[in-house]
PDB file of N, CA and C in Angstrom:
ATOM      1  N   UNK A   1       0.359  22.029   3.223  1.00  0.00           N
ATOM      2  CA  UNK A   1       0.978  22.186   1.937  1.00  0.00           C
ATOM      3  C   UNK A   1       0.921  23.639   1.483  1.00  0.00           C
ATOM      4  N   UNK A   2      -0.280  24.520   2.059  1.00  0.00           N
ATOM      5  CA  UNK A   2      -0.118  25.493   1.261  1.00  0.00           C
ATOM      6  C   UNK A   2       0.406  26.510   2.145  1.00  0.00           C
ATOM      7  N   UNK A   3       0.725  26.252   3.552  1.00  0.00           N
ATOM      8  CA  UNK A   3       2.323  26.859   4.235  1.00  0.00           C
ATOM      9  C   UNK A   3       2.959  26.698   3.624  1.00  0.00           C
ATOM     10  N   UNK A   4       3.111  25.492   3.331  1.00  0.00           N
ATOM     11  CA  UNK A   4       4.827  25.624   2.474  1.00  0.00           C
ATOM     12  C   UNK A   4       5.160  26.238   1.324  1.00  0.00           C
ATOM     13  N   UNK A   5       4.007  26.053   0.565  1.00  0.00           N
ATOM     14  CA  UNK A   5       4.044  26.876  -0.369  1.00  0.00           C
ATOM     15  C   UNK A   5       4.342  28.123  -0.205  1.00  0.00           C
ATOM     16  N   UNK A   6       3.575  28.533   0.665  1.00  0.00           N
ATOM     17  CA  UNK A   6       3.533  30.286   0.870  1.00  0.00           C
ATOM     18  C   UNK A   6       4.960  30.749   1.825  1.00  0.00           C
ATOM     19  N   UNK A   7       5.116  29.649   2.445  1.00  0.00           N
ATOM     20  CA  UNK A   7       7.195  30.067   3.334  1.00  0.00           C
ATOM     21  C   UNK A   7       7.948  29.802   2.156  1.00  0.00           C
ATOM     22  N   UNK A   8       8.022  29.206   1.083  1.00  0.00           N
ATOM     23  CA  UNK A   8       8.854  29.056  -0.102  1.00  0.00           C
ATOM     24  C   UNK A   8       8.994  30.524  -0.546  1.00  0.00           C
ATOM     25  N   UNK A   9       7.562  30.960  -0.965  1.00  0.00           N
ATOM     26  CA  UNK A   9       7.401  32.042  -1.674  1.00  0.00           C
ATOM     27  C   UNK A   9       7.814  33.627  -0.966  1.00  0.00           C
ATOM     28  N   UNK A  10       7.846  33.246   0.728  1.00  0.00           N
ATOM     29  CA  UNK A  10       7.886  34.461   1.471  1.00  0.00           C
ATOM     30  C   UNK A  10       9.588  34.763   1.840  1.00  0.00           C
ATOM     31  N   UNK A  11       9.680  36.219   1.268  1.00  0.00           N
ATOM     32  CA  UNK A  11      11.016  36.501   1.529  1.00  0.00           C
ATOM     33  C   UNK A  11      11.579  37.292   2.421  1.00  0.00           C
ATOM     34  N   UNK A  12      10.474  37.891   3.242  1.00  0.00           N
ATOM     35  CA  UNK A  12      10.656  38.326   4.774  1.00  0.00           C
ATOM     36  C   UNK A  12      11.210  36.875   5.801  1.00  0.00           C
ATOM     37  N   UNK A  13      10.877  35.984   5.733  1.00  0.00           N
ATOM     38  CA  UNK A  13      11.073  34.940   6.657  1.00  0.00           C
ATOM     39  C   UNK A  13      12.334  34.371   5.709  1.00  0.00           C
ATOM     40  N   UNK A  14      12.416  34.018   4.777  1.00  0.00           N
ATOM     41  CA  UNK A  14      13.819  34.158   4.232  1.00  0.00           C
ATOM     42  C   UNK A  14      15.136  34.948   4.449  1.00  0.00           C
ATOM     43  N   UNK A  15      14.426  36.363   5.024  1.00  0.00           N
ATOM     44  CA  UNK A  15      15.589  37.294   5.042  1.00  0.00           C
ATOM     45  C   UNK A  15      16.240  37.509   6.488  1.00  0.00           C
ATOM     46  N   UNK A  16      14.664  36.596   7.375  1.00  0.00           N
ATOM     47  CA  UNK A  16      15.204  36.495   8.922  1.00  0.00           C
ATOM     48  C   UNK A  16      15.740  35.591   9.377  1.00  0.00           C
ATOM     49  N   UNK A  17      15.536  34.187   8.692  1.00  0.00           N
ATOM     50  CA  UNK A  17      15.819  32.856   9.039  1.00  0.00           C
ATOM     51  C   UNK A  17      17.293  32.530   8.115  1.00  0.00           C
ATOM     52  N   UNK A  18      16.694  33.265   7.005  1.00  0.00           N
ATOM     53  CA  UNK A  18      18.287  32.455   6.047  1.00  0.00           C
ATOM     54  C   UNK A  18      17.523  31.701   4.740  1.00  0.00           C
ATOM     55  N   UNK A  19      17.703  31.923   3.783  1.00  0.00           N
ATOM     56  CA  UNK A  19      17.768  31.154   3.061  1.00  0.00           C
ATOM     57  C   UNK A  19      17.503  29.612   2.751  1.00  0.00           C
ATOM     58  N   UNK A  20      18.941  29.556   3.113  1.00  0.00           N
ATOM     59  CA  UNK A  20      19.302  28.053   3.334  1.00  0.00           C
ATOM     60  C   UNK A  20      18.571  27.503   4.431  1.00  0.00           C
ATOM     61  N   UNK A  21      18.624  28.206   5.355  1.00  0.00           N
ATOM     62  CA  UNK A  21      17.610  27.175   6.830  1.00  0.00           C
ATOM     63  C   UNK A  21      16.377  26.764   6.225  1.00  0.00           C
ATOM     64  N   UNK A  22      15.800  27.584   5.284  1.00  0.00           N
ATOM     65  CA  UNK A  22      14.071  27.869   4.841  1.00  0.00           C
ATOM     66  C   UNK A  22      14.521  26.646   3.554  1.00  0.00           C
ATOM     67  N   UNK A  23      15.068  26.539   3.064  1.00  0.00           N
ATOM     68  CA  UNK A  23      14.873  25.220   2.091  1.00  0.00           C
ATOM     69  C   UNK A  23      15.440  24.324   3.023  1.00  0.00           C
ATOM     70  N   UNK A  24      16.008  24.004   3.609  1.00  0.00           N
ATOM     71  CA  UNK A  24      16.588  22.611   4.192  1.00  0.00           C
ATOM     72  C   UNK A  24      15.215  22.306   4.993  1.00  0.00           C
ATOM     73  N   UNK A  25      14.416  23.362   6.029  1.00  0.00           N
ATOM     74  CA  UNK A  25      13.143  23.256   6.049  1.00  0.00           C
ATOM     75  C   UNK A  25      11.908  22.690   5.852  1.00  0.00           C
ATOM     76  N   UNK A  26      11.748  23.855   4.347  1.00  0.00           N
ATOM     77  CA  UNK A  26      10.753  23.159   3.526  1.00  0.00           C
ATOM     78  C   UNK A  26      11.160  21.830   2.753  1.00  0.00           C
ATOM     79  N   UNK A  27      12.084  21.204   2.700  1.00  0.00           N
ATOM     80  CA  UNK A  27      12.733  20.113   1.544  1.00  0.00           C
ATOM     81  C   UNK A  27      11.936  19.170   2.949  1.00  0.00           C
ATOM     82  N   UNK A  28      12.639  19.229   4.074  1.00  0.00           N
ATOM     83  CA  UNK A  28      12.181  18.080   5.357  1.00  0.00           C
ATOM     84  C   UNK A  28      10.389  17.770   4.868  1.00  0.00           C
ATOM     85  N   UNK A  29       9.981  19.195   5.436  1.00  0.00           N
ATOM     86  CA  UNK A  29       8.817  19.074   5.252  1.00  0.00           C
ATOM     87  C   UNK A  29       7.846  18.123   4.382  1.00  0.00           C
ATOM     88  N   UNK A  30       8.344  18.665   2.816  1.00  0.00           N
ATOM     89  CA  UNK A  30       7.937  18.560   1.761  1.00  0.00           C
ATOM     90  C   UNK A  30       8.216  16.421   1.460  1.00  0.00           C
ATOM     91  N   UNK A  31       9.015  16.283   2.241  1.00  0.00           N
ATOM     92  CA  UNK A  31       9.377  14.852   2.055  1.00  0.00           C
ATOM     93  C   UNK A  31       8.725  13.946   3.390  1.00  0.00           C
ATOM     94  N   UNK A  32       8.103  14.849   4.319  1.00  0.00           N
ATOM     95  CA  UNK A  32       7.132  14.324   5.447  1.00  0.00           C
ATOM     96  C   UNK A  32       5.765  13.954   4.651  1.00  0.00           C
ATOM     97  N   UNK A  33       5.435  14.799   3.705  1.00  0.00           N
ATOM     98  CA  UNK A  33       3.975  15.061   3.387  1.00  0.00           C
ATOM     99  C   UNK A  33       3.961  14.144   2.179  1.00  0.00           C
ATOM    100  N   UNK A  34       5.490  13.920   1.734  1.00  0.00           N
ATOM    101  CA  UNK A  34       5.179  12.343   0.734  1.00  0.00           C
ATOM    102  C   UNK A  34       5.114  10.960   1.037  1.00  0.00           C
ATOM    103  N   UNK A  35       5.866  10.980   2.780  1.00  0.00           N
ATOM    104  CA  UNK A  35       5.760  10.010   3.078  1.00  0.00           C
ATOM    105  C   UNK A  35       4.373   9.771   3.643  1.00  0.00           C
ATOM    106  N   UNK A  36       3.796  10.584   4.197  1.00  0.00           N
ATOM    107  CA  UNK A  36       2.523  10.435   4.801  1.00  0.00           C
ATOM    108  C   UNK A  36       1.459  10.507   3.676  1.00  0.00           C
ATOM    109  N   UNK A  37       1.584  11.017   2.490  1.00  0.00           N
ATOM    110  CA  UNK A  37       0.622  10.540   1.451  1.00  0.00           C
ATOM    111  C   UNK A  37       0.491   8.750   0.847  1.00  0.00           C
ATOM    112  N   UNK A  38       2.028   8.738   1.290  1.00  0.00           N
ATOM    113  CA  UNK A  38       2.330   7.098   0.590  1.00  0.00           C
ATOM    114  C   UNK A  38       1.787   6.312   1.744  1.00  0.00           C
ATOM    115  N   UNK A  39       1.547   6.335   2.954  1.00  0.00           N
ATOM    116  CA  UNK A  39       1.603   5.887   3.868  1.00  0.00           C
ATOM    117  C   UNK A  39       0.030   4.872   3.638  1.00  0.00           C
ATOM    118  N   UNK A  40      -0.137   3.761   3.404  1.00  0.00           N
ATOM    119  CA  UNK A  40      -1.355   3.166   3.968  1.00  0.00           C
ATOM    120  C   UNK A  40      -1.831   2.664   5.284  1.00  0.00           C
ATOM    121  N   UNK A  41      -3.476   3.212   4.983  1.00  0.00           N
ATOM    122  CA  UNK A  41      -3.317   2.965   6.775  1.00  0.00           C
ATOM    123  C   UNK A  41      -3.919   1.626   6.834  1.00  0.00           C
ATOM    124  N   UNK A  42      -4.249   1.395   7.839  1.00  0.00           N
ATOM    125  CA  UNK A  42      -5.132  -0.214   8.277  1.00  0.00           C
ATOM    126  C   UNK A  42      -6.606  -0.422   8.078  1.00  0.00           C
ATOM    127  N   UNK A  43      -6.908   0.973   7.887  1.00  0.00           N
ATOM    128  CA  UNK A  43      -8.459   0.727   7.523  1.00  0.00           C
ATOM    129  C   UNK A  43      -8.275   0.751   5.666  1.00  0.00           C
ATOM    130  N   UNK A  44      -7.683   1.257   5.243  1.00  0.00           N
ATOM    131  CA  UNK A  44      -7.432   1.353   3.716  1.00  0.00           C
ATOM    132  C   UNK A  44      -7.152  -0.074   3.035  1.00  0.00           C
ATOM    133  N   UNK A  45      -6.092  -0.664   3.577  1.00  0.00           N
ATOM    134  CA  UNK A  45      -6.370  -2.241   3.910  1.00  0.00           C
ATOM    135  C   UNK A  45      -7.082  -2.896   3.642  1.00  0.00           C
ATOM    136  N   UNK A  46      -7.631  -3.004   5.238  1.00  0.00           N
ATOM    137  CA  UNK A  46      -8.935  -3.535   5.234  1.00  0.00           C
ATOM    138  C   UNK A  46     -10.313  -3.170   4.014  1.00  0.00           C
ATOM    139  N   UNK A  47     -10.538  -2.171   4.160  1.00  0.00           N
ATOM    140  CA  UNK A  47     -11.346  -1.707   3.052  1.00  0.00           C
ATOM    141  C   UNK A  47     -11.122  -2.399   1.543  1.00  0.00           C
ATOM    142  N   UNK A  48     -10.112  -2.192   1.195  1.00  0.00           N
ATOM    143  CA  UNK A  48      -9.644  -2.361  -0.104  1.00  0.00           C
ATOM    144  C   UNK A  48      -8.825  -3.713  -0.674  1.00  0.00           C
ATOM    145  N   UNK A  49      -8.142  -4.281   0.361  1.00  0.00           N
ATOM    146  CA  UNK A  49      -7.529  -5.306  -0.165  1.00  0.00           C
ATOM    147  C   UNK A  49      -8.329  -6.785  -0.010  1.00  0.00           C
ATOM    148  N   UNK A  50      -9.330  -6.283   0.912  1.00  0.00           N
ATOM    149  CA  UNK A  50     -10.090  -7.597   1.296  1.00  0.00           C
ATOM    150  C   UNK A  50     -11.062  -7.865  -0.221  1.00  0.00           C
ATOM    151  N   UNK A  51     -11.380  -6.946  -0.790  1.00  0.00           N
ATOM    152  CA  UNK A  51     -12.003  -7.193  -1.877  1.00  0.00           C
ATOM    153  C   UNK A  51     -11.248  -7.881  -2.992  1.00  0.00           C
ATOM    154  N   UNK A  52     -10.445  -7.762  -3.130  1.00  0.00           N
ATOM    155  CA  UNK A  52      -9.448  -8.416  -4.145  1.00  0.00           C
ATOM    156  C   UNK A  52      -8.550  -9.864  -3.431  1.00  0.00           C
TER     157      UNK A  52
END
């Protein structure tokens, strides 16, 4: 996360890559790292739902 942050913010790699490549990019990215936050795993599950 705090790559991305910092390739958002960096405008040398902006000025080599493009712009546009660097958000279409970071947008992918940034929507990997929500799905994998949302993501429950099997021990989380287990852990947690068995109690309820």
């Amino acid at each position: 996360e705090e790559s991305l942050d910092a390739l958002e913010k960096d405008t040398v790699f902006a000025d080599m890559l493009g712009e546009e490549f660097v958000k279409a990019y970071t947008t992918m990215r940034w929507n990997e790292v929500t799905r994998f936050r949302s993501h429950i795993t099997d021990w989380e599950k287990q852990e947690y739902l068995e109690i309820y």
